[in-house]
C-alpha atoms as a PDB file:
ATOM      1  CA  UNK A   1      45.684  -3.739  -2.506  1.00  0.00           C
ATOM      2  CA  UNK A   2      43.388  -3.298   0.411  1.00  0.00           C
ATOM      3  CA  UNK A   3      41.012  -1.373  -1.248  1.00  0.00           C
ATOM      4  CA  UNK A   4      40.722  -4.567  -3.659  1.00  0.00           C
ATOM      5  CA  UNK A   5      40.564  -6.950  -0.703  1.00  0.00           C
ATOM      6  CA  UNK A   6      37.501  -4.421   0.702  1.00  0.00           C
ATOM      7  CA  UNK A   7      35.290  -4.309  -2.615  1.00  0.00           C
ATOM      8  CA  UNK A   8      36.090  -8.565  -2.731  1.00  0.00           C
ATOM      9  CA  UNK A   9      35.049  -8.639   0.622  1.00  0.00           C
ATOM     10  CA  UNK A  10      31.798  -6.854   0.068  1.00  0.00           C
ATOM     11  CA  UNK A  11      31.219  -8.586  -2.917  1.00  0.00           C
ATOM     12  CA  UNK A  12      31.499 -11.989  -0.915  1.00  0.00           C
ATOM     13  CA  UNK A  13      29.305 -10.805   2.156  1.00  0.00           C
ATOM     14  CA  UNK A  14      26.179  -9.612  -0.559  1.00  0.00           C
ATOM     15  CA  UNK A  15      26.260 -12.518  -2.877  1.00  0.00           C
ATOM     16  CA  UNK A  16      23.678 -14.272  -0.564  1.00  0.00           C
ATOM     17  CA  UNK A  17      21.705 -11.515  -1.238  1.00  0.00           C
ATOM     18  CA  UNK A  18      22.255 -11.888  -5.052  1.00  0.00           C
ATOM     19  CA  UNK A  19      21.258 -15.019  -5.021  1.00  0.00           C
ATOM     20  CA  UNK A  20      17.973 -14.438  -3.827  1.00  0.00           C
ATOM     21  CA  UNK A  21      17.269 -11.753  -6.144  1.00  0.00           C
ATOM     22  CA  UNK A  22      18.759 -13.601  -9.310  1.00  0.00           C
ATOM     23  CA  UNK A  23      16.340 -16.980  -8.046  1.00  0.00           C
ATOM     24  CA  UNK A  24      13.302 -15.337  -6.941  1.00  0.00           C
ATOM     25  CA  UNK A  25      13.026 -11.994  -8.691  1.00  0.00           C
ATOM     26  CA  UNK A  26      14.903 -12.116 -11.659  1.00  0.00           C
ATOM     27  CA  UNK A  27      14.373 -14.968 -12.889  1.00  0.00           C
ATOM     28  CA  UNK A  28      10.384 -15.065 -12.153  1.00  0.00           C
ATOM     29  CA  UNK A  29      10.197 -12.082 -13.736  1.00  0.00           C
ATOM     30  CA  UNK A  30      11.420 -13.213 -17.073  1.00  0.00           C
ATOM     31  CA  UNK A  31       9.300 -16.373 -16.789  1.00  0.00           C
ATOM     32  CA  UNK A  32       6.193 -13.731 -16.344  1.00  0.00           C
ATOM     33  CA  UNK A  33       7.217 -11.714 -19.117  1.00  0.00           C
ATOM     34  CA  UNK A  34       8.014 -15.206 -21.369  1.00  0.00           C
ATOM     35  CA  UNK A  35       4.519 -16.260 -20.942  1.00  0.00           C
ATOM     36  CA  UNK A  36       2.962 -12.601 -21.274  1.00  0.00           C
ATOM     37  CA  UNK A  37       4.650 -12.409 -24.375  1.00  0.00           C
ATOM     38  CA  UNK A  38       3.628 -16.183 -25.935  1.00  0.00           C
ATOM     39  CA  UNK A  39       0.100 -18.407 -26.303  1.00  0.00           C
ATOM     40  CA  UNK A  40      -0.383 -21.316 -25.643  1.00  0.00           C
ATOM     41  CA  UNK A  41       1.794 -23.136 -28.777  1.00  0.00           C
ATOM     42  CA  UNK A  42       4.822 -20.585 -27.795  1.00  0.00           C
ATOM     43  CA  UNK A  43       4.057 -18.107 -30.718  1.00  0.00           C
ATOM     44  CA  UNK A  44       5.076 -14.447 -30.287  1.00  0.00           C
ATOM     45  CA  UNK A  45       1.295 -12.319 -29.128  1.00  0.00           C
ATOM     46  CA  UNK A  46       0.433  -8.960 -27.179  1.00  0.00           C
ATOM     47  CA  UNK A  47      -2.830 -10.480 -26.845  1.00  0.00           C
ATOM     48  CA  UNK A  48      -1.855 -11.084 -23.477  1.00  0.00           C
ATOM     49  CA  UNK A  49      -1.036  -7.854 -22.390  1.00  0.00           C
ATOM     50  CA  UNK A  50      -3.873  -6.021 -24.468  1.00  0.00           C
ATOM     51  CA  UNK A  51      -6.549  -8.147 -22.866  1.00  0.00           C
ATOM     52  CA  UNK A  52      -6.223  -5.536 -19.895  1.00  0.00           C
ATOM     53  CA  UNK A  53      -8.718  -3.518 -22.148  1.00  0.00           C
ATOM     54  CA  UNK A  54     -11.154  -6.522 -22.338  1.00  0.00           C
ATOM     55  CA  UNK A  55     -14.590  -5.055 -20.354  1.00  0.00           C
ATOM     56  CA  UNK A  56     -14.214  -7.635 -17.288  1.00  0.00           C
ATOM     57  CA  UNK A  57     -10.518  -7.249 -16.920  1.00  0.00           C
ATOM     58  CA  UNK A  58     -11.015  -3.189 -17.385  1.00  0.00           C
ATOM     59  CA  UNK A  59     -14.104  -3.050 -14.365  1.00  0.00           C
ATOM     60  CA  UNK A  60     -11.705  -4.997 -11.982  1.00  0.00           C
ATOM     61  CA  UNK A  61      -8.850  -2.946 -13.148  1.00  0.00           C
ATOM     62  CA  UNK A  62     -10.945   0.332 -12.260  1.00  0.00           C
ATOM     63  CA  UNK A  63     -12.725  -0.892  -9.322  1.00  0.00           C
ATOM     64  CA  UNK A  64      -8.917  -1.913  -8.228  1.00  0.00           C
ATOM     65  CA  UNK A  65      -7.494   1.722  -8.895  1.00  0.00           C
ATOM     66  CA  UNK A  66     -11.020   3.293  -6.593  1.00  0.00           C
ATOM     67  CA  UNK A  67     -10.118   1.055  -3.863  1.00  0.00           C
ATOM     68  CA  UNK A  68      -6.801   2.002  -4.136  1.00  0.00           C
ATOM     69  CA  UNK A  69      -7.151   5.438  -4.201  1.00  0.00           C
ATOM     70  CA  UNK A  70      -9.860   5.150  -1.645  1.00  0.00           C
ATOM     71  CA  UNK A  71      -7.998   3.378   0.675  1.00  0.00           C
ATOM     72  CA  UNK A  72      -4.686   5.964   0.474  1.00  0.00           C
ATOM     73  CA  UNK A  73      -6.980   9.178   0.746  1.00  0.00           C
ATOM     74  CA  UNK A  74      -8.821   7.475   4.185  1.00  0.00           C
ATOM     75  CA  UNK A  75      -5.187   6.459   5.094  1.00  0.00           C
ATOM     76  CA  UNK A  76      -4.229   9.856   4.501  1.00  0.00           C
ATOM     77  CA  UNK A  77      -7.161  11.713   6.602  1.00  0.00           C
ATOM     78  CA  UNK A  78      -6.828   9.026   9.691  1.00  0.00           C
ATOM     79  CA  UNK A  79      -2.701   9.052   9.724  1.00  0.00           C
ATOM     80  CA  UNK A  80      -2.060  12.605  10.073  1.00  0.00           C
ATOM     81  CA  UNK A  81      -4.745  13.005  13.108  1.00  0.00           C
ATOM     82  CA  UNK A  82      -2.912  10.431  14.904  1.00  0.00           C
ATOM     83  CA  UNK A  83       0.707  12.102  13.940  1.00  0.00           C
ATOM     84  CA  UNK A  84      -0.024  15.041  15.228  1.00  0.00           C
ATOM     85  CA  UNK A  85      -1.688  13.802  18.554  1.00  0.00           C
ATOM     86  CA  UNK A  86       1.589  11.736  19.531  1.00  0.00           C
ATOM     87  CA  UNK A  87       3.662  14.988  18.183  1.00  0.00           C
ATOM     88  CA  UNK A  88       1.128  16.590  20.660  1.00  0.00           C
ATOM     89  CA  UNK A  89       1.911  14.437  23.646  1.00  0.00           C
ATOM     90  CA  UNK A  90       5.991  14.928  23.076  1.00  0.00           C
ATOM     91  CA  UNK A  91       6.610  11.034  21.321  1.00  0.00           C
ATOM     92  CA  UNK A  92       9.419  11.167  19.485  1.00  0.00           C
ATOM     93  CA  UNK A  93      10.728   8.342  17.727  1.00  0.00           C
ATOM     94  CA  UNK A  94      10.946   6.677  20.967  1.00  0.00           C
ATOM     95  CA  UNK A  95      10.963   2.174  21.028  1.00  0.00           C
ATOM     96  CA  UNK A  96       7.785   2.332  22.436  1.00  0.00           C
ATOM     97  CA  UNK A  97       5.958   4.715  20.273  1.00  0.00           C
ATOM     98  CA  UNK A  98       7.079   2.842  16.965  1.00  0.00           C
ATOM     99  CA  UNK A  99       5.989  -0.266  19.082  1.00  0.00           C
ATOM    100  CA  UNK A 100       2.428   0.776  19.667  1.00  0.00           C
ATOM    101  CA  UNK A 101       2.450   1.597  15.272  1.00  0.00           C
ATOM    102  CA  UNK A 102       4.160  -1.498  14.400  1.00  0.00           C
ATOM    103  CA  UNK A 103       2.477  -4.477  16.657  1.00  0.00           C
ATOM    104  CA  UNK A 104      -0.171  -4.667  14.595  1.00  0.00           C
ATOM    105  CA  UNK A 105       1.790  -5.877  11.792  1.00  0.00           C
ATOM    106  CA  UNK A 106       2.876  -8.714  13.860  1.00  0.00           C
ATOM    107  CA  UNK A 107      -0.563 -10.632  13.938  1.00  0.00           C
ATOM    108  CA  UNK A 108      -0.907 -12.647  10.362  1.00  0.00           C
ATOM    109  CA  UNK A 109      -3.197 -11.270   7.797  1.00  0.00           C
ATOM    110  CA  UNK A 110      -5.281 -13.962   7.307  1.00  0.00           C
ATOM    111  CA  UNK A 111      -6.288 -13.843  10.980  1.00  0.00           C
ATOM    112  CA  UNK A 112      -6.831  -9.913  10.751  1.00  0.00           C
ATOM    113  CA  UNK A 113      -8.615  -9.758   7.649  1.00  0.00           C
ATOM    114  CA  UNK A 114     -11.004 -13.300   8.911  1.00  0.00           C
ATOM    115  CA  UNK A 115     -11.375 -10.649  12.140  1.00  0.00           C
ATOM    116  CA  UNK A 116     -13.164  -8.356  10.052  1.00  0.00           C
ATOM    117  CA  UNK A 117     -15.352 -10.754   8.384  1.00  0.00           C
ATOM    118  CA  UNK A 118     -16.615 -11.899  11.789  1.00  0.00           C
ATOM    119  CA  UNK A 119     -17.041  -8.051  13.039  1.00  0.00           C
ATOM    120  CA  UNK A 120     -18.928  -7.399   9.544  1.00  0.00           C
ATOM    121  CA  UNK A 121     -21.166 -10.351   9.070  1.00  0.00           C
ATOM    122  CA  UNK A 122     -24.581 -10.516   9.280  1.00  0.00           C
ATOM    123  CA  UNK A 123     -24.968 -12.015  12.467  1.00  0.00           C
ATOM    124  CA  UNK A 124     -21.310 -10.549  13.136  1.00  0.00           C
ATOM    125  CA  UNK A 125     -20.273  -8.233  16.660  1.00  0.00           C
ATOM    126  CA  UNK A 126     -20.636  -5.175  15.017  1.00  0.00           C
ATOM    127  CA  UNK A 127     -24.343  -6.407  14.085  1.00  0.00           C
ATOM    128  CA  UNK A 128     -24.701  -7.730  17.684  1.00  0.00           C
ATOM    129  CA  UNK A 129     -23.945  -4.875  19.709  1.00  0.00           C
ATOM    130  CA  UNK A 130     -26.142  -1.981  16.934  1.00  0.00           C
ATOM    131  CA  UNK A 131     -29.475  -4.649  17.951  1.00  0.00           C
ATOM    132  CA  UNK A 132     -28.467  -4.447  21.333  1.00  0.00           C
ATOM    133  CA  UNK A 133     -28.529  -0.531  21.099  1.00  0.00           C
ATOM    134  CA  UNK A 134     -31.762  -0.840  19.296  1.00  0.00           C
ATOM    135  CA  UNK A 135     -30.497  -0.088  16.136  1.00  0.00           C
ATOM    136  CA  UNK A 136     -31.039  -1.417  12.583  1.00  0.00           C
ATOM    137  CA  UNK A 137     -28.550  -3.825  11.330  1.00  0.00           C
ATOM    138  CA  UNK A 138     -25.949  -3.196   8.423  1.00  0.00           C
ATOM    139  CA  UNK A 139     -25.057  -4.979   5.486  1.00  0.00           C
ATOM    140  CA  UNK A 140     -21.812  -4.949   4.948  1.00  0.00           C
ATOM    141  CA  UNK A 141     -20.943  -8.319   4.553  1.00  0.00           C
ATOM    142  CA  UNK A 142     -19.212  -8.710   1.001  1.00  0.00           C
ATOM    143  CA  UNK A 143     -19.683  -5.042  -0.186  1.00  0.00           C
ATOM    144  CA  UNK A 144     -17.320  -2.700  -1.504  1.00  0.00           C
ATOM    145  CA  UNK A 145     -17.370  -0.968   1.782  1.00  0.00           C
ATOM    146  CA  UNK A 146     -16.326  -4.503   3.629  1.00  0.00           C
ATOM    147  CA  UNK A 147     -13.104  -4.325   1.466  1.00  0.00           C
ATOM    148  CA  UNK A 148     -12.565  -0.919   1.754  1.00  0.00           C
ATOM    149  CA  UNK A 149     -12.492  -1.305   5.761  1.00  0.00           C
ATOM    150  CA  UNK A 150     -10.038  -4.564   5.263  1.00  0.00           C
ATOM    151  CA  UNK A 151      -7.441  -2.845   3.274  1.00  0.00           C
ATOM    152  CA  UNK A 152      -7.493   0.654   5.046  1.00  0.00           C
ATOM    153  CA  UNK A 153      -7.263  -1.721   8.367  1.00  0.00           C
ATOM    154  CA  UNK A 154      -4.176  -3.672   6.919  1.00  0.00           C
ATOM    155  CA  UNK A 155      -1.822  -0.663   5.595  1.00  0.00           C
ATOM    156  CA  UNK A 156      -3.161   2.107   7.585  1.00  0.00           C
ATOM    157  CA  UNK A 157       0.540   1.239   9.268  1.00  0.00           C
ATOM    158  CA  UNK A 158       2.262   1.765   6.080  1.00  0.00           C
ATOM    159  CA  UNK A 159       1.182   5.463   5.953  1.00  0.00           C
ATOM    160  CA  UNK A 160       1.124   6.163   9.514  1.00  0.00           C
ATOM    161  CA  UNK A 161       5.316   5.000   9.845  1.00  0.00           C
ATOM    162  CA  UNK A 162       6.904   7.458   7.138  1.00  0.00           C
ATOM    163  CA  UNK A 163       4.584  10.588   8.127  1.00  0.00           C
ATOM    164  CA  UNK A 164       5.710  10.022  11.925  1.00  0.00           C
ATOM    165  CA  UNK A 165       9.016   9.911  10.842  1.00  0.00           C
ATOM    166  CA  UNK A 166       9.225  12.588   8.655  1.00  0.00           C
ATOM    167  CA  UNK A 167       7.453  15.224  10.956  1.00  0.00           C
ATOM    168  CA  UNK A 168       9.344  13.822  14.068  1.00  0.00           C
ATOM    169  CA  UNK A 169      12.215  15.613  12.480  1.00  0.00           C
ATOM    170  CA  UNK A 170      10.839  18.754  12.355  1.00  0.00           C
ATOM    171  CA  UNK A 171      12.875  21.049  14.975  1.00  0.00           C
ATOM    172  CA  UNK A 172      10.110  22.434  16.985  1.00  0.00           C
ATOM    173  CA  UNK A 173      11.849  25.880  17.115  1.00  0.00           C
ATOM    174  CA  UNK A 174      10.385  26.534  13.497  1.00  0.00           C
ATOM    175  CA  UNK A 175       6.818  25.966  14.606  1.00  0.00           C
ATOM    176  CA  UNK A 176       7.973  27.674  17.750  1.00  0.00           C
ATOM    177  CA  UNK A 177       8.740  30.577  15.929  1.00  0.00           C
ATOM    178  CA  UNK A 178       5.853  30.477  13.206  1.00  0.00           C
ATOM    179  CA  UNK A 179       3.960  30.884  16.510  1.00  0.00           C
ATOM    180  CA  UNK A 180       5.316  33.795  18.029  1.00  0.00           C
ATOM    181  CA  UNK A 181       4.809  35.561  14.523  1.00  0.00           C
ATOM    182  CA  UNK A 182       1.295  34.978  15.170  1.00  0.00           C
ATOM    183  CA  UNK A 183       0.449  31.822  12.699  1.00  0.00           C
ATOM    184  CA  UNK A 184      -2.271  29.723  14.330  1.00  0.00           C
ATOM    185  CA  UNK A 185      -2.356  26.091  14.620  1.00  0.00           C
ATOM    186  CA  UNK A 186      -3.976  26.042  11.235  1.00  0.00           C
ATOM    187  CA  UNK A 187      -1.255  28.038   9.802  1.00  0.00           C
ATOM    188  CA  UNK A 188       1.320  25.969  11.481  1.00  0.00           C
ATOM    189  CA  UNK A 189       0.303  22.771  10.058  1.00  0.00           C
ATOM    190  CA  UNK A 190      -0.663  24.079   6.138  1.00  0.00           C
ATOM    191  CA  UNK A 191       2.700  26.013   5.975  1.00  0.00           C
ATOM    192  CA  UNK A 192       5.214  24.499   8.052  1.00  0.00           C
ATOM    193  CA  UNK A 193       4.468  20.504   9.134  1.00  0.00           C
ATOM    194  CA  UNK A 194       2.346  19.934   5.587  1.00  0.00           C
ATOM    195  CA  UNK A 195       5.141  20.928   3.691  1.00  0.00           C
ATOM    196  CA  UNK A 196       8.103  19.354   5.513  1.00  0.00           C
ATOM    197  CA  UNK A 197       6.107  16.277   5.816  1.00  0.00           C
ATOM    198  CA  UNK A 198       5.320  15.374   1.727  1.00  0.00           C
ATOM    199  CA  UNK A 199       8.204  13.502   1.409  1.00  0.00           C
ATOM    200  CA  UNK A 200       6.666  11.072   4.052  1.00  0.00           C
ATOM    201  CA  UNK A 201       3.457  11.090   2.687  1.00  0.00           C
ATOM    202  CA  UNK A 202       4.742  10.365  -0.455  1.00  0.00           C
ATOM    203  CA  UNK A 203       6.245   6.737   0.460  1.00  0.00           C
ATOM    204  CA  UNK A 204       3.088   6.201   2.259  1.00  0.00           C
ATOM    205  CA  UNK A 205       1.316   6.744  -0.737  1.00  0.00           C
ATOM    206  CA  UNK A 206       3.651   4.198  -2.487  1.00  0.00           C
ATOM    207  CA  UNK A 207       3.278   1.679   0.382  1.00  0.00           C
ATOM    208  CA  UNK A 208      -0.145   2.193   0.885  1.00  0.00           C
ATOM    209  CA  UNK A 209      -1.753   2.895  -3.083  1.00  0.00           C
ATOM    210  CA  UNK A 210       0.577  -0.258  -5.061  1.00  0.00           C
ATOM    211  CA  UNK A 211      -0.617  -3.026  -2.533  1.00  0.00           C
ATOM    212  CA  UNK A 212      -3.948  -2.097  -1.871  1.00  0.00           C
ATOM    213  CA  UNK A 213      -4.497  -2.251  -5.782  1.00  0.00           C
ATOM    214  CA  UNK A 214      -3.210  -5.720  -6.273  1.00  0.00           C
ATOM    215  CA  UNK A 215      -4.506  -7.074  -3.321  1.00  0.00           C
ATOM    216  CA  UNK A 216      -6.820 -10.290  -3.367  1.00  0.00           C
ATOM    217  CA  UNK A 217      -7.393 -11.621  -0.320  1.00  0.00           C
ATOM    218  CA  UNK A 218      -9.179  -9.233   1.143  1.00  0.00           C
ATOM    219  CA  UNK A 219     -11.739  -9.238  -1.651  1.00  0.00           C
ATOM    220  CA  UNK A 220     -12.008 -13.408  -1.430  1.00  0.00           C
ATOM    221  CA  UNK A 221     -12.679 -13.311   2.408  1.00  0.00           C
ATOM    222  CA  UNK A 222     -14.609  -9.767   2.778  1.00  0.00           C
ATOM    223  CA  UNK A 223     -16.142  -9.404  -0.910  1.00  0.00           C
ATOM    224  CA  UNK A 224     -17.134 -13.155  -0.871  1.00  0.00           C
ATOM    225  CA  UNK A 225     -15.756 -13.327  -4.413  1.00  0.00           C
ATOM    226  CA  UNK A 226     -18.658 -11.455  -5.740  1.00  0.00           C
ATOM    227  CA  UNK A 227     -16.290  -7.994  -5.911  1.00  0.00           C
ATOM    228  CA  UNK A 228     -12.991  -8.851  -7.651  1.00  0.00           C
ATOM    229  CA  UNK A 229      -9.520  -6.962  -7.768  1.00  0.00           C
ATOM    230  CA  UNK A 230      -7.628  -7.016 -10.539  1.00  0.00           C
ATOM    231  CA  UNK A 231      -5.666  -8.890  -8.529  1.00  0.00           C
ATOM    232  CA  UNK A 232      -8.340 -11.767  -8.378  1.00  0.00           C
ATOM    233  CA  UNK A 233      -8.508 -12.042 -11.670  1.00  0.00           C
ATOM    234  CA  UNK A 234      -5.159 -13.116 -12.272  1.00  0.00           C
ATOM    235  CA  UNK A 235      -5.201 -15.486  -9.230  1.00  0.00           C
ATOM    236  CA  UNK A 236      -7.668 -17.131 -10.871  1.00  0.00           C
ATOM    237  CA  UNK A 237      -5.976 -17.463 -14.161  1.00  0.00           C
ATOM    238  CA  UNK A 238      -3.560 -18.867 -12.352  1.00  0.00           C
ATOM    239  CA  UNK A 239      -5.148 -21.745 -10.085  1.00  0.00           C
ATOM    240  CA  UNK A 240      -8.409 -22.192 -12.142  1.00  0.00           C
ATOM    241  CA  UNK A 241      -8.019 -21.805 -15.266  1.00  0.00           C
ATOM    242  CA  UNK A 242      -4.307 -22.689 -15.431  1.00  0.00           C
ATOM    243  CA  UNK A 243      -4.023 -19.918 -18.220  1.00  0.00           C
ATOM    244  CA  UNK A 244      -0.257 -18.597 -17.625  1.00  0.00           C
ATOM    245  CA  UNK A 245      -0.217 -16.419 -20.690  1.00  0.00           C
ATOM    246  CA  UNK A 246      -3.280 -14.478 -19.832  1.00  0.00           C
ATOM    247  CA  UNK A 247      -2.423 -14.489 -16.097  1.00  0.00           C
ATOM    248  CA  UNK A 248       0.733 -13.300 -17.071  1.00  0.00           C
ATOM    249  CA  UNK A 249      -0.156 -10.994 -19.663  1.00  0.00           C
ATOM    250  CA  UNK A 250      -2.053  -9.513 -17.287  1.00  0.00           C
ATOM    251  CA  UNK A 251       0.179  -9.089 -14.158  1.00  0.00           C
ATOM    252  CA  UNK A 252       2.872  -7.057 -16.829  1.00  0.00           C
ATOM    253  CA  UNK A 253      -0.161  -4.462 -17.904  1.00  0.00           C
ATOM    254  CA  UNK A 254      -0.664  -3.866 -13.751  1.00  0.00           C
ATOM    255  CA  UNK A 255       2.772  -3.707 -13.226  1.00  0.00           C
ATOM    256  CA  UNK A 256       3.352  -1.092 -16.620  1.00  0.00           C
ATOM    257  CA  UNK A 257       0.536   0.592 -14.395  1.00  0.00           C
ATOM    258  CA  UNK A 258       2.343   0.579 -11.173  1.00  0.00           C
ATOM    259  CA  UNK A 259       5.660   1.442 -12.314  1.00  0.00           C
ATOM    260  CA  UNK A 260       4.048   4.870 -14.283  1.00  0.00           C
ATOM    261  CA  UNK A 261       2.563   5.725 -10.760  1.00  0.00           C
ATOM    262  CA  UNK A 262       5.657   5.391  -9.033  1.00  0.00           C
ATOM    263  CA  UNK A 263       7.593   7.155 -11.667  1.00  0.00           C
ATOM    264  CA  UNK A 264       5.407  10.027 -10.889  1.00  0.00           C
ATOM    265  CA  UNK A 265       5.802   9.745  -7.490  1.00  0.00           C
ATOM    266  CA  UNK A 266       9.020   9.445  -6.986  1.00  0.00           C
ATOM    267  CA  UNK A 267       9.346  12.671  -9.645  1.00  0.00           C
ATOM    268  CA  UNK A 268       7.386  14.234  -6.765  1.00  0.00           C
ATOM    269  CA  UNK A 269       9.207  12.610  -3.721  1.00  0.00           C
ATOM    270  CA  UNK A 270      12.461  14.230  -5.688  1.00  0.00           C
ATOM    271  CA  UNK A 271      10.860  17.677  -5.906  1.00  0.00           C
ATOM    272  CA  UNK A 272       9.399  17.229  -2.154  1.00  0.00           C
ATOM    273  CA  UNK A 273      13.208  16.478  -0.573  1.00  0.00           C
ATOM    274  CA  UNK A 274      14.658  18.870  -2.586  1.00  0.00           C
ATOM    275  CA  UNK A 275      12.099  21.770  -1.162  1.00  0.00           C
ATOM    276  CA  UNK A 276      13.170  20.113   2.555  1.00  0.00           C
ATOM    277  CA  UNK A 277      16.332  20.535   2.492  1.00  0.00           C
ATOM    278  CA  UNK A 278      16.076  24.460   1.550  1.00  0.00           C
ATOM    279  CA  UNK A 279      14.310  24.338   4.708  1.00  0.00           C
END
């Protein structure tokens, strides 16, 4: 009888929750998939979805998937640096070390990513102080690069987090003892923290790789809409166009996309845990 009363208790306490995810996820979602699935007069199509392959939906699809990738490999290269130098200097998962990570995140990202635009403009800071130095000016203002720079900026975090986390657990008498067996620093980090780290490199790669790809913003205010996302083009179907079905249509062939790459990841997060815990 209590047991009952617990599971109707814990039924009660997450139905907020249930709510939420019934009115804002579920139910979107089969709206999406209603108009992917329809045109305009309501007749069944995979137009919709196919239209993915049409040559300007395809180049923002592929310039999505090299920012993407881009963006995780930089994220990558800059987050285990900075792991290792605060593994260095003895902080643990201490309040203030997550702190320092976090507080970025904090700031909205409309004001961080119109930061960037006024550090990369013509006449921007960055501009400013290479003149001052007697330098040539760059042009980065609405490039590829300029976009590359906002989205590595905005989830550098999101890779940083899980990699600190997963090699703060490593017990420092294994790299202790890797040591006194005569493996370099080198060896230390390609045998021992490498390896024990992939499952937190993993769900930075998630974190990091999905949102980067469908991104827009960053490509409206530091591409100056003349380098799209894949993402863009679906806002615009959207608000401009008012096409739902093609809008639609497309948002199901990135998220088909997005949901194969995190199959495979997670396949590999699995396999990563798994090769952990035998530590």
């Amino acid at each position: 009888m209590k047991k009952i009363k617990s599971i109707n208790s814990r039924v009660w306490l997450s139905s907020p929750y249930l709510f939420w995810i019934v009115g804002f996820t579920v139910i979107p979602m089969i709206m999406i998939f209603g108009y992917a699935l329809t045109d305009k007069t309501g007749g069944f199509t995979l137009a919709n979805i196919g239209a993915i392959f049409e040559p300007i939906h395809f180049k923002a699809m592929v310039f999505s998937v090299e920012i993407a990738l881009g963006c995780t490999v930089i994220c990558i290269l800059l987050s285990y640096p900075l792991v290792l130098a605060l593994r260095h200097l003895h902080m643990g998962k201490q309040g203030f070390t997550l702190f320092i990570l976090i507080i970025p995140m904090w700031m909205n990202f409309i004001l961080r990513v119109l930061a960037w635009q006024m550090i990369l403009s013509r006449n921007g800071i960055l501009n400013f102080l290479l003149t001052s130095l007697g330098l040539n000016p760059l042009s980065l203002a609405n490039t590829g690069t300029a976009i590359m720079i906002g989205v590595v900026y905005d989830y550098l975090p999101y890779m940083v987090l899980p990699i600190f986390n997963a090699i703060a657990d490593i017990d420092e008498d294994i790299i202790e003892a890797a040591k006194d067996l005569g493996a370099n620093s080198f060896a230390v980090f390609c045998k021992i923290i490498f390896p024990l780290s992939v499952p937190g490199l993993l769900s930075g790669i998630v974190m990091v790789f999905v949102p980067s790809m469908t991104s827009f913003v960053v490509a409206d205010i530091l591409g100056g809409g003349k380098l799209q996302l894949i993402g863009n083009i679906i806002e615009q179907e959207f608000t401009k166009n008012s096409d739902w079905n093609l809008g639609s249509g497309l948002s199901v062939s990135l998220m088909i996309f997005v949901l194969i790459s995190m199959a495979f990841t997670s396949k590999e997060d699995a396999k990563g845990r798994r090769e952990s815990a035998i530590w």
